[in-house]
PDB file of N, CA and C in Angstrom:
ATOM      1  N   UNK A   1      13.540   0.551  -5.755  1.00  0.00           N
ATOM      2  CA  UNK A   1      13.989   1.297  -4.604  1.00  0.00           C
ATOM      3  C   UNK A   1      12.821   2.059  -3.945  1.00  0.00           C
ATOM      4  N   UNK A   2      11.870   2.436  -4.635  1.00  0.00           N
ATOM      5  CA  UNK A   2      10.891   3.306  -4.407  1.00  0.00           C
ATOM      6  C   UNK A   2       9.246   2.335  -3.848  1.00  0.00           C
ATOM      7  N   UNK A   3       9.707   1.441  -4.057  1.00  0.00           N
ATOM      8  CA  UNK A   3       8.350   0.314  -3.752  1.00  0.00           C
ATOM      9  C   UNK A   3       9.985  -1.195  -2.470  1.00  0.00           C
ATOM     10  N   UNK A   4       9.719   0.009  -1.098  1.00  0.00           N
ATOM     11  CA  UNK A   4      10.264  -1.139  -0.082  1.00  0.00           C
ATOM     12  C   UNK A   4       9.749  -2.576   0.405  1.00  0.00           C
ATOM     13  N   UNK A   5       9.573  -3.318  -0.587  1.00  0.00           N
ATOM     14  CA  UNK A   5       8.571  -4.637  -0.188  1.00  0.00           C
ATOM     15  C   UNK A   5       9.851  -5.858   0.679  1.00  0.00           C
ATOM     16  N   UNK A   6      11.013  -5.894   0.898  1.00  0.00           N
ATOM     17  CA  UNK A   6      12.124  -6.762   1.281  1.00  0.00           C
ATOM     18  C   UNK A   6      11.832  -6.615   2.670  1.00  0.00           C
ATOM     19  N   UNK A   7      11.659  -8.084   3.556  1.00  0.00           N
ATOM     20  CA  UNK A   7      11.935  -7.763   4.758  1.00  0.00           C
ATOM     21  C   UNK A   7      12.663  -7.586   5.507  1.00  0.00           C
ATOM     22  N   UNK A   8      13.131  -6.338   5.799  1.00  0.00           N
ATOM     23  CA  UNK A   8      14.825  -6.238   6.390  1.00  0.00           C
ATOM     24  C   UNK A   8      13.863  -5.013   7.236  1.00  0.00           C
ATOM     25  N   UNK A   9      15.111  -4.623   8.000  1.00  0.00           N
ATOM     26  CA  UNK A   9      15.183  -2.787   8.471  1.00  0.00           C
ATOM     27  C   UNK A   9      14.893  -1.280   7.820  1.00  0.00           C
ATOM     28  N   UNK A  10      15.510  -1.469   6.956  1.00  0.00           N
ATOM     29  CA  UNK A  10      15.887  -0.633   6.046  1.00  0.00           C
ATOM     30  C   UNK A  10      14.207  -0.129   5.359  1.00  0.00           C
ATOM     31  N   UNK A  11      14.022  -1.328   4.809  1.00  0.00           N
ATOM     32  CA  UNK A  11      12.717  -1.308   3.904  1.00  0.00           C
ATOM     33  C   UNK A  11      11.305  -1.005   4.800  1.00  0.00           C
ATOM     34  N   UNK A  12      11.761  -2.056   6.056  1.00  0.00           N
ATOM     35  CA  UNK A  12      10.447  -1.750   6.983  1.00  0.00           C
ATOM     36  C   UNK A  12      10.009   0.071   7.125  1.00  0.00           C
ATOM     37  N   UNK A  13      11.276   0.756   7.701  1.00  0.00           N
ATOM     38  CA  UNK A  13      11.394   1.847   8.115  1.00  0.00           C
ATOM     39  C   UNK A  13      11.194   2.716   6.493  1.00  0.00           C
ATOM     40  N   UNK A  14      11.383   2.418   5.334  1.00  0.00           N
ATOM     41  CA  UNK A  14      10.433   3.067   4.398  1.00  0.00           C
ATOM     42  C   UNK A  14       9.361   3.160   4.637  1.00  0.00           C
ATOM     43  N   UNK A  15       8.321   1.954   4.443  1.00  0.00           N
ATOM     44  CA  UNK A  15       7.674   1.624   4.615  1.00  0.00           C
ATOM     45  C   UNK A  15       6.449   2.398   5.271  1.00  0.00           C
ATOM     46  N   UNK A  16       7.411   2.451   6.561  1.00  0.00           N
ATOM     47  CA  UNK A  16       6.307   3.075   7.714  1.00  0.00           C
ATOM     48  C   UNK A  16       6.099   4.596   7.171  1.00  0.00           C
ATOM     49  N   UNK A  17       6.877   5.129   6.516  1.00  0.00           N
ATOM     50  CA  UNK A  17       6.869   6.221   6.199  1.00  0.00           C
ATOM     51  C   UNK A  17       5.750   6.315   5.227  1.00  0.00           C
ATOM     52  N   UNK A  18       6.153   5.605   4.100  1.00  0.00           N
ATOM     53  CA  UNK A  18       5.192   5.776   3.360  1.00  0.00           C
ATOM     54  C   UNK A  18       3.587   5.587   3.671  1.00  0.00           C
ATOM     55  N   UNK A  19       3.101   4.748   4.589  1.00  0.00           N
ATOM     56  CA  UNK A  19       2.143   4.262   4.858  1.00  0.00           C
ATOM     57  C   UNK A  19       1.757   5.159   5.714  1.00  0.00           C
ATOM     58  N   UNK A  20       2.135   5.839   6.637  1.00  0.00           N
ATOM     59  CA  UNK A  20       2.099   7.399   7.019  1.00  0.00           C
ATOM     60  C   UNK A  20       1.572   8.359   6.396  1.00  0.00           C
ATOM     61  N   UNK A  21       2.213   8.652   5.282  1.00  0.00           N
ATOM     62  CA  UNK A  21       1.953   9.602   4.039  1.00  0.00           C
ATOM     63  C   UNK A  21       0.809   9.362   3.399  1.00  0.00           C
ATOM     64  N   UNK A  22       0.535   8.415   2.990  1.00  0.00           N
ATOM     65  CA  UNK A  22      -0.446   7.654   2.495  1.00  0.00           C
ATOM     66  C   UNK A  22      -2.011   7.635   3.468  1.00  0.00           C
ATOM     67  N   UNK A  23      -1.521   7.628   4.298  1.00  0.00           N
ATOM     68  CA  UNK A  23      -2.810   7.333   5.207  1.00  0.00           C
ATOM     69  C   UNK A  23      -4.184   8.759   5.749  1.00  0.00           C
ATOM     70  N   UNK A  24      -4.150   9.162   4.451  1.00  0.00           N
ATOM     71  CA  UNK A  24      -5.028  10.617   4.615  1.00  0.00           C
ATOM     72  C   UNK A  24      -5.071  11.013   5.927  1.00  0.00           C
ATOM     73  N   UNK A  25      -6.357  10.185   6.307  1.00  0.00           N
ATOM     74  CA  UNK A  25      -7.312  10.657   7.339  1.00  0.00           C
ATOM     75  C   UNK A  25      -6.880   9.892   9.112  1.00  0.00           C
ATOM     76  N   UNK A  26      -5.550   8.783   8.606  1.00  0.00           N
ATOM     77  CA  UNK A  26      -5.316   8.453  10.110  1.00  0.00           C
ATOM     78  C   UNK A  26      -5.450   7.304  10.764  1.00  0.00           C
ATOM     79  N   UNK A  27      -6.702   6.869   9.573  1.00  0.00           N
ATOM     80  CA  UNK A  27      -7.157   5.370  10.324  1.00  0.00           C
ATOM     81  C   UNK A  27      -6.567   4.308  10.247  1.00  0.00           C
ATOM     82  N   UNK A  28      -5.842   4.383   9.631  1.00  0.00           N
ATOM     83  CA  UNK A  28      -4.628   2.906   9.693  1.00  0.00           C
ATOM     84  C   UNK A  28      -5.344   1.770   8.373  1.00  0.00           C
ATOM     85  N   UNK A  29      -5.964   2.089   7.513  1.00  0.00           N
ATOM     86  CA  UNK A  29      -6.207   1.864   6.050  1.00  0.00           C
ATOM     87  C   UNK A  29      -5.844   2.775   5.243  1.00  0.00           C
ATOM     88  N   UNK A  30      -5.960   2.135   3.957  1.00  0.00           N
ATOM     89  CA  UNK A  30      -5.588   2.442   2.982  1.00  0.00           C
ATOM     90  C   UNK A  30      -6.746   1.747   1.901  1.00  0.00           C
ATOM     91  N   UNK A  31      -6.981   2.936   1.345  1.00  0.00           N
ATOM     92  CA  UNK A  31      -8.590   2.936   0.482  1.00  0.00           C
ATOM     93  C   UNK A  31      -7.813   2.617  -0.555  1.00  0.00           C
ATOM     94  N   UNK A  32      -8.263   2.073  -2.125  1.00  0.00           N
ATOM     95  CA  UNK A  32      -8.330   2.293  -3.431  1.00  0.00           C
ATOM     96  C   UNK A  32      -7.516   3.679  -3.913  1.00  0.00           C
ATOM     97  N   UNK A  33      -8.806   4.748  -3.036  1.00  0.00           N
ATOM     98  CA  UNK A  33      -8.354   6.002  -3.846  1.00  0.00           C
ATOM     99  C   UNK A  33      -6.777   6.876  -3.120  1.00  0.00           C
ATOM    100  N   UNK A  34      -6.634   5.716  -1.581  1.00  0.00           N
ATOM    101  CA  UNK A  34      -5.098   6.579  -1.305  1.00  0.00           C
ATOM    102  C   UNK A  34      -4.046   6.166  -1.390  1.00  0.00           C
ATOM    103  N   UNK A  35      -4.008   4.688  -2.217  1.00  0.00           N
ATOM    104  CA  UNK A  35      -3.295   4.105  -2.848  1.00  0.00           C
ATOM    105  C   UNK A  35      -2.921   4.536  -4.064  1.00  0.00           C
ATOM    106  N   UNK A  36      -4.181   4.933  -4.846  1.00  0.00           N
ATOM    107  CA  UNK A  36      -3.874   5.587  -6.171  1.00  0.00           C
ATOM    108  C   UNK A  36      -2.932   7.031  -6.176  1.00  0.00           C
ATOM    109  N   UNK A  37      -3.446   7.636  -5.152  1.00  0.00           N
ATOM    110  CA  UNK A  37      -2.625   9.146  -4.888  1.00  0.00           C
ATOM    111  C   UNK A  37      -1.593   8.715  -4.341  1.00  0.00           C
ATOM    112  N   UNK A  38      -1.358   8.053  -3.570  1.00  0.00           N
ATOM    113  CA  UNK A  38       0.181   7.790  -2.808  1.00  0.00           C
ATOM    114  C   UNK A  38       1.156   7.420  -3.609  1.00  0.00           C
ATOM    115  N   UNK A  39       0.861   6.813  -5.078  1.00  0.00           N
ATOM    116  CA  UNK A  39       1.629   6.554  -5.726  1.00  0.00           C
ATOM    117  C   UNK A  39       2.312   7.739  -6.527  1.00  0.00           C
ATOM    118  N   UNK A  40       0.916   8.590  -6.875  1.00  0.00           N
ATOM    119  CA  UNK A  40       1.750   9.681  -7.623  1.00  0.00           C
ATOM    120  C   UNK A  40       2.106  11.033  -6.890  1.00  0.00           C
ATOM    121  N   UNK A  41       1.238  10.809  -5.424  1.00  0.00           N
ATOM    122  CA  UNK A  41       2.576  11.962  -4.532  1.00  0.00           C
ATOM    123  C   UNK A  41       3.511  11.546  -2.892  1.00  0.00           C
ATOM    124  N   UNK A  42       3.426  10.149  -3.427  1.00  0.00           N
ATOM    125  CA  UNK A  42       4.197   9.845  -1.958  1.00  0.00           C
ATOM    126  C   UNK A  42       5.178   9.060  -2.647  1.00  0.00           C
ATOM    127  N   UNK A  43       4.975   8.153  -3.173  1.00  0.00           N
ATOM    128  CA  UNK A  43       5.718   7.229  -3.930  1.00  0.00           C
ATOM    129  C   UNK A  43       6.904   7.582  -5.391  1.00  0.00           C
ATOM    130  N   UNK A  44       5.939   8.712  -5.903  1.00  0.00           N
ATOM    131  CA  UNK A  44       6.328   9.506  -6.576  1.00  0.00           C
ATOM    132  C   UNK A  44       6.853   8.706  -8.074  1.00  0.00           C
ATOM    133  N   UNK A  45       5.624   7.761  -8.226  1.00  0.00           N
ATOM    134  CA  UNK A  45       6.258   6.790  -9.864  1.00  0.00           C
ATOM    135  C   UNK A  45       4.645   7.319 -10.630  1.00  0.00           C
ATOM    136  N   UNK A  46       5.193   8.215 -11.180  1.00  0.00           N
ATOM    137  CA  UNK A  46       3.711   8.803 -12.379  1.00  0.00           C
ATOM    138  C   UNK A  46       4.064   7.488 -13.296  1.00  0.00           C
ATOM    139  N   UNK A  47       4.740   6.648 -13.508  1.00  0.00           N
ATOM    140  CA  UNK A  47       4.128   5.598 -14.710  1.00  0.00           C
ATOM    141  C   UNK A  47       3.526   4.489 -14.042  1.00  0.00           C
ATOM    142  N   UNK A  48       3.796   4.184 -12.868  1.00  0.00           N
ATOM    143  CA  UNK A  48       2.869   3.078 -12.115  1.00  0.00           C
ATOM    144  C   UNK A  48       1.619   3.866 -11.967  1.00  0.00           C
ATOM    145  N   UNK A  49       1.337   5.048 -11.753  1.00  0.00           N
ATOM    146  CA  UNK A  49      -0.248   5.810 -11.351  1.00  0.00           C
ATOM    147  C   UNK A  49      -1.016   5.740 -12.741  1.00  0.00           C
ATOM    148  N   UNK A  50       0.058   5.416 -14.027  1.00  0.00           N
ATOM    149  CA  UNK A  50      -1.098   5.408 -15.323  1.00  0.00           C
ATOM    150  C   UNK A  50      -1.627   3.723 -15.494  1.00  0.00           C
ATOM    151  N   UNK A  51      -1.445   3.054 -14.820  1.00  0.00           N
ATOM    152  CA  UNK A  51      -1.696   1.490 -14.538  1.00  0.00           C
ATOM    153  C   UNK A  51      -2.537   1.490 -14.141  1.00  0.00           C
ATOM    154  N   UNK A  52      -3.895   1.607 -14.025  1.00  0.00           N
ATOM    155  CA  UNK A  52      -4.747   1.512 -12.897  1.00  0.00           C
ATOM    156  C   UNK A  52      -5.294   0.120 -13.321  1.00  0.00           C
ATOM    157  N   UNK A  53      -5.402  -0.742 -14.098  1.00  0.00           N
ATOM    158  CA  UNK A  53      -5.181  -2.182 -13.706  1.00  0.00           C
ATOM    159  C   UNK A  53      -4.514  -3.206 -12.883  1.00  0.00           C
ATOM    160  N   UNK A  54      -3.120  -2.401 -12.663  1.00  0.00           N
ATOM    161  CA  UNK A  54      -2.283  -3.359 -12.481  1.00  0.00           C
ATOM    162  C   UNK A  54      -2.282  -2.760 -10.681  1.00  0.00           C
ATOM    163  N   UNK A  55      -2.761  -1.581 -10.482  1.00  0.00           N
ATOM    164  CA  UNK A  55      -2.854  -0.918  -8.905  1.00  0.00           C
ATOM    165  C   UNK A  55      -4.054  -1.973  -8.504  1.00  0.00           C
ATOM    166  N   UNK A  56      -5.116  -1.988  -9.479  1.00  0.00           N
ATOM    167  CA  UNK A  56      -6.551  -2.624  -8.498  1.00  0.00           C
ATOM    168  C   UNK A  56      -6.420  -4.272  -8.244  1.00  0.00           C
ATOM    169  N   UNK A  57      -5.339  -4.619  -9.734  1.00  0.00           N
ATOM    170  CA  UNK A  57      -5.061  -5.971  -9.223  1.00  0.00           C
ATOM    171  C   UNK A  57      -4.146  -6.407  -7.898  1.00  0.00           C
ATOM    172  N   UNK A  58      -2.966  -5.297  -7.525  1.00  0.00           N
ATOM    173  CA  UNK A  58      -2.145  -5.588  -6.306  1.00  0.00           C
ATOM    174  C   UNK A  58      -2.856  -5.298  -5.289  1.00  0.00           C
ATOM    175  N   UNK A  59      -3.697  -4.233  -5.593  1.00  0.00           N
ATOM    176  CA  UNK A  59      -4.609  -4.081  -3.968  1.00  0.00           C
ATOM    177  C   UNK A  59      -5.608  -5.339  -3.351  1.00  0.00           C
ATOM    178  N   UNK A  60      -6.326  -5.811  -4.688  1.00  0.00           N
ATOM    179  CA  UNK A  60      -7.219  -6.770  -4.341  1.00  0.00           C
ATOM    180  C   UNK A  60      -6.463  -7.949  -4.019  1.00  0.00           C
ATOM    181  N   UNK A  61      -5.174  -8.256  -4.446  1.00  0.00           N
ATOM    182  CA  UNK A  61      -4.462  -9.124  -4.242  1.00  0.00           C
ATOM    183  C   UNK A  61      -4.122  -8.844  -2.184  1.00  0.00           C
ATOM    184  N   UNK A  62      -3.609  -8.032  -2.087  1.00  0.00           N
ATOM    185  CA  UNK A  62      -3.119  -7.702  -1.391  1.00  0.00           C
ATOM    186  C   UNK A  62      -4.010  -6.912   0.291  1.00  0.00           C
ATOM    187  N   UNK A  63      -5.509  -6.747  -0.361  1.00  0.00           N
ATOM    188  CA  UNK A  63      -5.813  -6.519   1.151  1.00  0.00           C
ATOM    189  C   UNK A  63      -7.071  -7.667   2.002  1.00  0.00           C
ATOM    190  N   UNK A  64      -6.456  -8.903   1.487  1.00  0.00           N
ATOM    191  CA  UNK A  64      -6.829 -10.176   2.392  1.00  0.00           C
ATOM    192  C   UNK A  64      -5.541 -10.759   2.347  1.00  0.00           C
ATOM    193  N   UNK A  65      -4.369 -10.498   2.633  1.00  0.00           N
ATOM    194  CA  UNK A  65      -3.452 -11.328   2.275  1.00  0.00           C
ATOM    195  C   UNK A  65      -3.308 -11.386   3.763  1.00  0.00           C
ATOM    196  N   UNK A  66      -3.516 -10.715   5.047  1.00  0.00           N
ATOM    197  CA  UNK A  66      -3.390 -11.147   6.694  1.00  0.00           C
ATOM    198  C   UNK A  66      -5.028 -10.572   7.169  1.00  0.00           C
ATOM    199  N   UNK A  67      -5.320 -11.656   8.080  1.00  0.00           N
ATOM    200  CA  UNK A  67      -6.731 -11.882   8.886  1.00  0.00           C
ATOM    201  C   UNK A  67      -6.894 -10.510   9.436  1.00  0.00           C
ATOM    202  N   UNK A  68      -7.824  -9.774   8.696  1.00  0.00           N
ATOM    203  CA  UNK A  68      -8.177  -8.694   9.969  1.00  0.00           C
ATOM    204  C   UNK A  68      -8.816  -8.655  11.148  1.00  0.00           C
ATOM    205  N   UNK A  69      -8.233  -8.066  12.197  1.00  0.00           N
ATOM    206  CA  UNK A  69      -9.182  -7.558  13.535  1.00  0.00           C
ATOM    207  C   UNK A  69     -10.913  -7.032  13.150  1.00  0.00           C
ATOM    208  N   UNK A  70     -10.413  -6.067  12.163  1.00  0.00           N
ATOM    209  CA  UNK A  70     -11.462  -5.272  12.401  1.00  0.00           C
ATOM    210  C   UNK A  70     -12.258  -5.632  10.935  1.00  0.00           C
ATOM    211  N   UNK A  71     -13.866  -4.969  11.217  1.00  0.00           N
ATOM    212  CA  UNK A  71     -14.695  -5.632  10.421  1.00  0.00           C
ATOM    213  C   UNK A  71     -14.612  -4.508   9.212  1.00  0.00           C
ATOM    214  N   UNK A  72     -13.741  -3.593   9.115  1.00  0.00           N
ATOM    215  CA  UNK A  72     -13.243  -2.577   7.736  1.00  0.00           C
ATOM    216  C   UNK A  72     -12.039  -3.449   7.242  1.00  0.00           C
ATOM    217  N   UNK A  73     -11.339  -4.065   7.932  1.00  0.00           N
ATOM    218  CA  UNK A  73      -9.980  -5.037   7.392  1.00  0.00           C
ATOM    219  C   UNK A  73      -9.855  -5.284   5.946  1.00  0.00           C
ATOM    220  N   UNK A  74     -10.690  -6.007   5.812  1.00  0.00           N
ATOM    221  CA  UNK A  74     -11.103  -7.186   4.391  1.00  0.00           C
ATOM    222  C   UNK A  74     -11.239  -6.318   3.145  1.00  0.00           C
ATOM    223  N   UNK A  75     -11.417  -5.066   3.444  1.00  0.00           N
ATOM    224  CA  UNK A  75     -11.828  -4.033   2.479  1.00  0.00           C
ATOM    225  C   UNK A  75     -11.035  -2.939   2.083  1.00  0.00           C
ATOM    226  N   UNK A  76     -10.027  -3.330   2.950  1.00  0.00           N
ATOM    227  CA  UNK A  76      -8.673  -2.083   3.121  1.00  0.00           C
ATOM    228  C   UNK A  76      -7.436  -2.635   3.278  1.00  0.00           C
ATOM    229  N   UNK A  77      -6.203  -1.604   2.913  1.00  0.00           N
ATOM    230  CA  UNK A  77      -5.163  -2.499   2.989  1.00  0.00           C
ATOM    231  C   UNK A  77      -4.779  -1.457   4.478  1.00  0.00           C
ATOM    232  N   UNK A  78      -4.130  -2.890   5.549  1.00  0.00           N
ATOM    233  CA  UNK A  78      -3.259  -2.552   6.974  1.00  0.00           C
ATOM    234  C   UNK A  78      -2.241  -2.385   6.818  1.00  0.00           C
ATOM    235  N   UNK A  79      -1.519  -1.691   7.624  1.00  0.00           N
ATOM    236  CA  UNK A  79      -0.103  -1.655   7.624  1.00  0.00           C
ATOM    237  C   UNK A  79       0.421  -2.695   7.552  1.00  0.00           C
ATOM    238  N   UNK A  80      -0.033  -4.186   7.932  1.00  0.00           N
ATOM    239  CA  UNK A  80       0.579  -5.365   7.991  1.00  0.00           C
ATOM    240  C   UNK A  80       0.494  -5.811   6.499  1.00  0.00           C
ATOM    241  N   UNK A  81      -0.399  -5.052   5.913  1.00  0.00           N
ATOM    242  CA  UNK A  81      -0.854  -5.954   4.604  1.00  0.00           C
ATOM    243  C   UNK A  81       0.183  -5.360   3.156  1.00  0.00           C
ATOM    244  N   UNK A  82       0.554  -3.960   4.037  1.00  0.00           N
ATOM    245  CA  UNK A  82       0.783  -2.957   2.826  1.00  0.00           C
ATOM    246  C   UNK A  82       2.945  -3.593   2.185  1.00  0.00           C
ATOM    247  N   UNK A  83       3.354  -4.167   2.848  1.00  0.00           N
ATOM    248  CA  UNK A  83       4.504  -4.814   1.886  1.00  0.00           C
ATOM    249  C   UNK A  83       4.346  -5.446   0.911  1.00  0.00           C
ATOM    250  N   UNK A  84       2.590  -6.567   1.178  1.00  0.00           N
ATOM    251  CA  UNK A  84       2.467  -7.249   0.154  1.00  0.00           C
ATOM    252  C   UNK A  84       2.332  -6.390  -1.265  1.00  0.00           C
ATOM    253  N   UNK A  85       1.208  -5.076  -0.800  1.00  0.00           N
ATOM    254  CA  UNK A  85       0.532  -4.317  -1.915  1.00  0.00           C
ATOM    255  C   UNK A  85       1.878  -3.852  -2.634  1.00  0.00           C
ATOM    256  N   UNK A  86       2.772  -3.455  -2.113  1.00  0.00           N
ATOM    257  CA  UNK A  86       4.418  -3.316  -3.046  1.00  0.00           C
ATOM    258  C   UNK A  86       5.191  -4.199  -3.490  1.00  0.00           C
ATOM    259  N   UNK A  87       5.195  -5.484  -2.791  1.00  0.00           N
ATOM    260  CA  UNK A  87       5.576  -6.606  -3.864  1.00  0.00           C
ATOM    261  C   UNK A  87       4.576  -6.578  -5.142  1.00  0.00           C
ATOM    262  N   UNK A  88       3.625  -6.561  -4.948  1.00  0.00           N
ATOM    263  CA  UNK A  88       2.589  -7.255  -6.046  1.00  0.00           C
ATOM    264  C   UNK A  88       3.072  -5.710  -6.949  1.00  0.00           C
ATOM    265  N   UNK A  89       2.618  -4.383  -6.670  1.00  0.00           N
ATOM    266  CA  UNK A  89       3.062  -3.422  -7.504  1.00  0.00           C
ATOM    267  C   UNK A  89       4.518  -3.767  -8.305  1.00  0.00           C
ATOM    268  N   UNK A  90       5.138  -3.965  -7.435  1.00  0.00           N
ATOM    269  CA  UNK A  90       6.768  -4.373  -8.051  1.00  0.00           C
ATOM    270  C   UNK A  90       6.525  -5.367  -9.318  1.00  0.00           C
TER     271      UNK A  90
END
């Protein structure tokens, strides 16, 4: 319930929220390290934040999974990218 990866309405509009919350500084990525915090204060699952294997494997999985615009893309997860990074967490 807490990781909205389904594509419907419902989940999208989590989603955006979370990726909101998540997004420190604004820029429309998502680093390593605000993935790691988003989990244990946006997401709010302290036993997924003691994983940090299984976070670096969904991220790396997950931030080439759509072509970026921009030349930070490949290195960060987008809002477009970030359902995948919660399936793969899931």
């Amino acid at each position: 319930m807490k990781l909205p990866w389904h594509n419907n309405d419902k989940d999208k509009k989590l989603r955006d929220i979370q990726f909101k919350n998540m997004d420190m500084n604004g820029n429309g990525f998502l680093s390593l390290a605000e993935v790691d915090k988003g989990l244990r204060d946006v997401i709010k699952l302290p036993i997924l934040f003691e994983l940090k294997p299984v976070i670096i494997r969904a991220f790396t999985a997950a931030k080439t999974k759509v072509k970026s615009k921009s030349k930070y893309g490949d290195d960060y997860i987008e809002k477009r990218e970030y359902r995948f990074l919660l399936k793969y967490l899931r």
